[in-house]
Protein backbone atom coordinates (compact mmCIF):
# COMPACT_ATOMS: atom_id res chain seq x y z
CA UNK A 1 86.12 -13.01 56.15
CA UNK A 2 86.03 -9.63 56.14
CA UNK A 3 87.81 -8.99 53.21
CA UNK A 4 86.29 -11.57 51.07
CA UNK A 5 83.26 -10.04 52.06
CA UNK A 6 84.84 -6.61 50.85
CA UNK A 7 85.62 -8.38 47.62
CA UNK A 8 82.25 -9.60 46.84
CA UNK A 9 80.92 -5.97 47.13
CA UNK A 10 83.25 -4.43 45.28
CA UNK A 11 82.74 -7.03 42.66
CA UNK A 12 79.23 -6.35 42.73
CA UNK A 13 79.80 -2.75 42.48
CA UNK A 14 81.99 -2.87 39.78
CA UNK A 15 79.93 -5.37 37.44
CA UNK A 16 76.56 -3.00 38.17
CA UNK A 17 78.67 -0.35 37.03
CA UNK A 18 79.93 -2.35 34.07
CA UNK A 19 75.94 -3.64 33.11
CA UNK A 20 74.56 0.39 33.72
CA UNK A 21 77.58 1.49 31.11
CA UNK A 22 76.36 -1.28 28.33
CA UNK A 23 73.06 -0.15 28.67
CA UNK A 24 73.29 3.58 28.56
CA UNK A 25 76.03 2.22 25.40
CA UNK A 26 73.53 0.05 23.73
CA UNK A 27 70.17 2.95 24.53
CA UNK A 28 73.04 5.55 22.86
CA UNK A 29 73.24 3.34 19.76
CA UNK A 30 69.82 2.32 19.77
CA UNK A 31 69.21 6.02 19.82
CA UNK A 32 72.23 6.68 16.89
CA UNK A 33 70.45 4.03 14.69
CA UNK A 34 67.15 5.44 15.55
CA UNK A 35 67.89 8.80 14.31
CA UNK A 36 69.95 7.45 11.02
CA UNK A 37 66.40 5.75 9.93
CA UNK A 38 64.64 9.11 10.87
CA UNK A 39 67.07 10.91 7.98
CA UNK A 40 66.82 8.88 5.53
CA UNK A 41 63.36 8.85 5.44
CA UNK A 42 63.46 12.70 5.51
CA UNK A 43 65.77 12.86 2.49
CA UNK A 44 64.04 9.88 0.63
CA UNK A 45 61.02 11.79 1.33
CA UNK A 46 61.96 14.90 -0.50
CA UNK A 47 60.61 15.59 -3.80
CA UNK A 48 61.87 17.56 -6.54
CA UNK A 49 59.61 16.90 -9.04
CA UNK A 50 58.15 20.71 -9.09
CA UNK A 51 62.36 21.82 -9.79
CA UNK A 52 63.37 18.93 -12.41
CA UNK A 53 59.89 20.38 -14.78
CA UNK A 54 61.89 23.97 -14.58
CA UNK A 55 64.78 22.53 -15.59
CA UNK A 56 66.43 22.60 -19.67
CA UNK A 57 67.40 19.09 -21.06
CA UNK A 58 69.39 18.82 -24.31
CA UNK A 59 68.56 15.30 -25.61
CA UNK A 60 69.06 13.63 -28.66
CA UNK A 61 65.98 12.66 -29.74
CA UNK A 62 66.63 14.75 -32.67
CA UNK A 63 70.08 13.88 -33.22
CA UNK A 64 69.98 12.82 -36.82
CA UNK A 65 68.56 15.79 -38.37
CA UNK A 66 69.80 18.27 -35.47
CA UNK A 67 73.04 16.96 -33.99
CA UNK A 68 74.56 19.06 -30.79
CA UNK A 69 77.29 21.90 -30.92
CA UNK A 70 80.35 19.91 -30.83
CA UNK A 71 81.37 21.75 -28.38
CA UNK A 72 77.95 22.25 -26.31
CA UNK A 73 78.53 20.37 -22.88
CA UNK A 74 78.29 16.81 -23.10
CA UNK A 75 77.51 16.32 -26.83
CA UNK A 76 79.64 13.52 -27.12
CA UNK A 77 77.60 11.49 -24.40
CA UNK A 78 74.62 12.66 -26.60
CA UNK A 79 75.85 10.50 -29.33
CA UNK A 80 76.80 7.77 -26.96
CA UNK A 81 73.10 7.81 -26.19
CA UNK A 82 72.01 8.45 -29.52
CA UNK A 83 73.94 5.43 -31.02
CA UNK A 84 73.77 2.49 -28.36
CA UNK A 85 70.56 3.01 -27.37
CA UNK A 86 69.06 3.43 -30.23
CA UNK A 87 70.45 0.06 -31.21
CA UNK A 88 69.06 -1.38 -28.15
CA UNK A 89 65.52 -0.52 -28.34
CA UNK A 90 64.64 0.10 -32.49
CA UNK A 91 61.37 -1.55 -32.20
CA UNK A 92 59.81 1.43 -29.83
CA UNK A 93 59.52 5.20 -29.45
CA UNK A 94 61.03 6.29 -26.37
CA UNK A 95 59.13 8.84 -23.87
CA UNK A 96 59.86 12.49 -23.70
CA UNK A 97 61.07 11.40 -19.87
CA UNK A 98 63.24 8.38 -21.23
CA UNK A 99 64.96 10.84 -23.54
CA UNK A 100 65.69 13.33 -21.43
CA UNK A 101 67.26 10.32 -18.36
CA UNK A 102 69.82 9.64 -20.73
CA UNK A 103 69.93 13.43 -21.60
CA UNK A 104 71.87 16.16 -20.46
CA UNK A 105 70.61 18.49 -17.57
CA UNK A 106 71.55 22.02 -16.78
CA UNK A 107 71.21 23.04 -13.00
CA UNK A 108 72.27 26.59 -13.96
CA UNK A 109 74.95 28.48 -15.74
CA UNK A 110 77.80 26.48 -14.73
CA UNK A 111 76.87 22.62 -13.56
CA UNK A 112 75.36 20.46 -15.80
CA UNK A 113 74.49 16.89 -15.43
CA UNK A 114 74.01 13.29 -17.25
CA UNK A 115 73.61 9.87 -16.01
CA UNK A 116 77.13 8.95 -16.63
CA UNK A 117 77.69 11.36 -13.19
CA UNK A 118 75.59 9.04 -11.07
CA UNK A 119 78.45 6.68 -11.46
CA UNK A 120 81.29 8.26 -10.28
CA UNK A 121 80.02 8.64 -5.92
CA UNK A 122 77.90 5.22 -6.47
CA UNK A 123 81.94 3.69 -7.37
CA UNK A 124 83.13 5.83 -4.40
CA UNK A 125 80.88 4.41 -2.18
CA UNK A 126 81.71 0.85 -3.52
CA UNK A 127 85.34 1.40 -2.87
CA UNK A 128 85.00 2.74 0.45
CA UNK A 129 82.41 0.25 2.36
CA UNK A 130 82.68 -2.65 0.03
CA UNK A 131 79.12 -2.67 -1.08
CA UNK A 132 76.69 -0.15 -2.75
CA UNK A 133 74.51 1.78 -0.48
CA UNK A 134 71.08 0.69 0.06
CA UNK A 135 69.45 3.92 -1.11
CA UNK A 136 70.54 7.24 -2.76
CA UNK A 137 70.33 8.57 0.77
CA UNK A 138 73.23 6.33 2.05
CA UNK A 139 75.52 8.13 -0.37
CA UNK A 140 75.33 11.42 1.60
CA UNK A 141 76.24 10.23 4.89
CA UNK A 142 77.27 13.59 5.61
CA UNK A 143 73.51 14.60 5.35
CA UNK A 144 72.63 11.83 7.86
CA UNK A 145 73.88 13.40 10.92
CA UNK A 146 70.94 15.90 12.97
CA UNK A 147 72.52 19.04 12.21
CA UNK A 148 73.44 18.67 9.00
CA UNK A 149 70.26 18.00 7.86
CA UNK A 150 69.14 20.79 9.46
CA UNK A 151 71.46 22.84 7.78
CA UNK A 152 70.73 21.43 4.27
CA UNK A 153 66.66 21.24 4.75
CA UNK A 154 67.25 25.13 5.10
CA UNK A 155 68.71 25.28 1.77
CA UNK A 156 66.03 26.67 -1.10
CA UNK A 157 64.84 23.12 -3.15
CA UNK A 158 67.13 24.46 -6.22
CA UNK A 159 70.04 24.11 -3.82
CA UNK A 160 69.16 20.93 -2.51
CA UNK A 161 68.62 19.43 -6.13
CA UNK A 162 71.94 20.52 -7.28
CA UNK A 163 73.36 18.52 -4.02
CA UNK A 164 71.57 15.39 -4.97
CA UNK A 165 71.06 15.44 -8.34
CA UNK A 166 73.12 12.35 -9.59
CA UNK A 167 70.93 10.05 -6.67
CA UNK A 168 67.67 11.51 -8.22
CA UNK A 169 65.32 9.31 -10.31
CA UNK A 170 63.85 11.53 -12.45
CA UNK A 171 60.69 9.74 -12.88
CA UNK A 172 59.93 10.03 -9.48
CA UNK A 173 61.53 13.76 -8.64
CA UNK A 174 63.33 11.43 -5.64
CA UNK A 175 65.91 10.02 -4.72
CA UNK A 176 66.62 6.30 -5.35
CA UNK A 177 65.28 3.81 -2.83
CA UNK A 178 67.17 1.28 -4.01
CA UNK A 179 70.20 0.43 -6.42
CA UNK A 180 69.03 -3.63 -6.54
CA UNK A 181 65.55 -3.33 -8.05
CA UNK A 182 64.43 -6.66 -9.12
CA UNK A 183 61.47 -5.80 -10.73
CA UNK A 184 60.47 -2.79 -12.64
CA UNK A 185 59.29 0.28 -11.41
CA UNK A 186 59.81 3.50 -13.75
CA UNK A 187 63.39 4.69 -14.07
CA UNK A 188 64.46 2.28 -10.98
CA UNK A 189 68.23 0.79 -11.53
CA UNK A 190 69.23 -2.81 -11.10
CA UNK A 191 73.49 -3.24 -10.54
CA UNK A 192 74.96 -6.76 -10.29
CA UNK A 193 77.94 -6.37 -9.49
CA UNK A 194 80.97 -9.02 -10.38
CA UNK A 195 84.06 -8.84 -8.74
CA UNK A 196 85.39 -12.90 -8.77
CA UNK A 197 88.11 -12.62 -11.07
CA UNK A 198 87.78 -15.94 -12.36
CA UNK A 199 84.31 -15.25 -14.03
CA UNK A 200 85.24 -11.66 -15.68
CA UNK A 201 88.09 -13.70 -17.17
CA UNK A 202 85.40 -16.28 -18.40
CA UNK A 203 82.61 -13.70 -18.82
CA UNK A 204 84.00 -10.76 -19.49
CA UNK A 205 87.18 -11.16 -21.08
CA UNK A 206 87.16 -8.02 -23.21
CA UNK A 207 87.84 -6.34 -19.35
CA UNK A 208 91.09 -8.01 -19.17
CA UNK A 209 94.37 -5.54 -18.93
CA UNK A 210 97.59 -5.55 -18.83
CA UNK A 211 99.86 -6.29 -15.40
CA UNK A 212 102.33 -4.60 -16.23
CA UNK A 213 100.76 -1.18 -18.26
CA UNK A 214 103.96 -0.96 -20.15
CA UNK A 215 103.82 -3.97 -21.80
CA UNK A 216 100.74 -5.03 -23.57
CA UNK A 217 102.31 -8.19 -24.64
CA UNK A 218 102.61 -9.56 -21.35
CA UNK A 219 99.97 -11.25 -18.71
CA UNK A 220 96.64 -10.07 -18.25
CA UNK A 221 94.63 -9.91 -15.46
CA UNK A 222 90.41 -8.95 -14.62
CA UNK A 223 90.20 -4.93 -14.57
CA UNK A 224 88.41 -4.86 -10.76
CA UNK A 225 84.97 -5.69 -10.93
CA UNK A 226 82.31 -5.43 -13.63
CA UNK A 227 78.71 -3.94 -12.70
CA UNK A 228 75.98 -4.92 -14.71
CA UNK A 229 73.28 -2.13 -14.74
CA UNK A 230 69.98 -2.31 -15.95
CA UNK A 231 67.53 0.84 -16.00
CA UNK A 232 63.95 0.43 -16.27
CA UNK A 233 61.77 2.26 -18.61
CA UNK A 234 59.01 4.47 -18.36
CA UNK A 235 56.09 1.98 -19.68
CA UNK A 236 55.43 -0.73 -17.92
CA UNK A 237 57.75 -3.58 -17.51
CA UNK A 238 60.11 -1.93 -20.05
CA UNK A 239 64.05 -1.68 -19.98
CA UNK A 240 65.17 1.77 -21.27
CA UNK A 241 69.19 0.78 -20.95
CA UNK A 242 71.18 -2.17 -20.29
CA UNK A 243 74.90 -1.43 -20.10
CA UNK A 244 78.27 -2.75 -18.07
CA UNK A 245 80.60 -0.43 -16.28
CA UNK A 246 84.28 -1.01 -14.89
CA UNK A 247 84.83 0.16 -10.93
């Protein structure tokens, strides 16, 4: 009797124990999540609208009649932009913001941006978690820790934009809020993304590549998944670019 009686207690010891652990666990996370929500908002908070107006933009609004150095930085995405989206949109004049989005920024002596560079940690991302982030702040996850943001909020705003340029809607001066806008809201970005094979062989056959590399002649298969990205305009309800990108 004694012993069971021993058992019970220890039983009952042991399972407080256990329920006091899972709470101070689930208060920790609670606490984690808490905090995450707290940074983003900081960092979606920041604007940089003050830096971007300080900031030269080669464009190509005058491309026709005063094309880029060849050998400027980023002339041939100039004529990219000059030539596709000028077919897209013929039938309207396009802002001085619009041109300079699909321009070419320079930070400072050495870095220099264009939209093409938004890509690249937005596919990162992808390939890591399997998704795109939820907002521009989800892509620096390395910023969403206390002390790091400390760190970085200490940084003069000309350091801090050259950090986060390529998440920055330039409309706005901040960051995006979201990469699945729905409906239109000046410079916001819309990806679809498409990743069953079966439909980018029936959709979006001209994605198709070789299995083996060496052999062009031989199968084909879907080239990973197709996003479909749409980026609003300036004036209201208005598309600026509508274009497809491999990841």
């Amino acid at each position: 009797m004694i012993r069971t009686y021993s058992l019970v207690v220890i039983i009952v010891i042991f399972c407080g124990s256990l329920l006091v652990s899972c709470n101070q666990s689930a208060h920790a996370d609670a606490g984690k999540l808490s905090q995450g929500v707290q940074e983003r908002s900081t960092l979606l908070a920041l604007d940089f609208s003050s830096e971007l107006s300080g900031l030269s933009c080669t464009t190509f609004e005058d491309f026709d009649n005063n094309p880029p150095d060849p050998d400027a930085p980023f002339s041939s995405w100039l004529k990219v932009m000059h030539d596709q989206v000028g077919k897209q949109i013929p039938d309207r004049q396009l802002s001085a913001m619009e041109y300079k989005r699909l321009g070419v920024w320079k930070l400072n002596d050495s870095e220099y941006y264009n939209l093409h560079m938004m890509l690249s940690p937005l596919g990162r991302y992808h390939s890591q978690n399997g998704c795109l982030p939820t907002s521009g702040a989800d892509v620096y996850e390395d910023l969403l820790e206390s002390q790091n943001l400390t760190s970085f909020l200490e940084l003069t705003k000309a350091e801090q934009l050259a950090h986060c340029f390529p998440m920055i809607n330039v409309f706005t001066g901040k960051l995006y809020e979201t990469f699945a806008a729905d409906e239109w809201a000046p410079g916001a970005i819309n990806i679809e993304v498409v990743d069953d094979p079966e439909i980018i062989e029936s959709d979006y056959s001209k994605y198709m590549v070789p299995t083996d590399p060496l052999n062009v002649q031989g199968d084909y298969k879907p080239a990973g998944c197709v996003w479909i990205i749409t980026m609003y305009g300036e004036a209201q309800d208005s598309i600026l670019w509508e274009f497809e990108w491999i990841q």
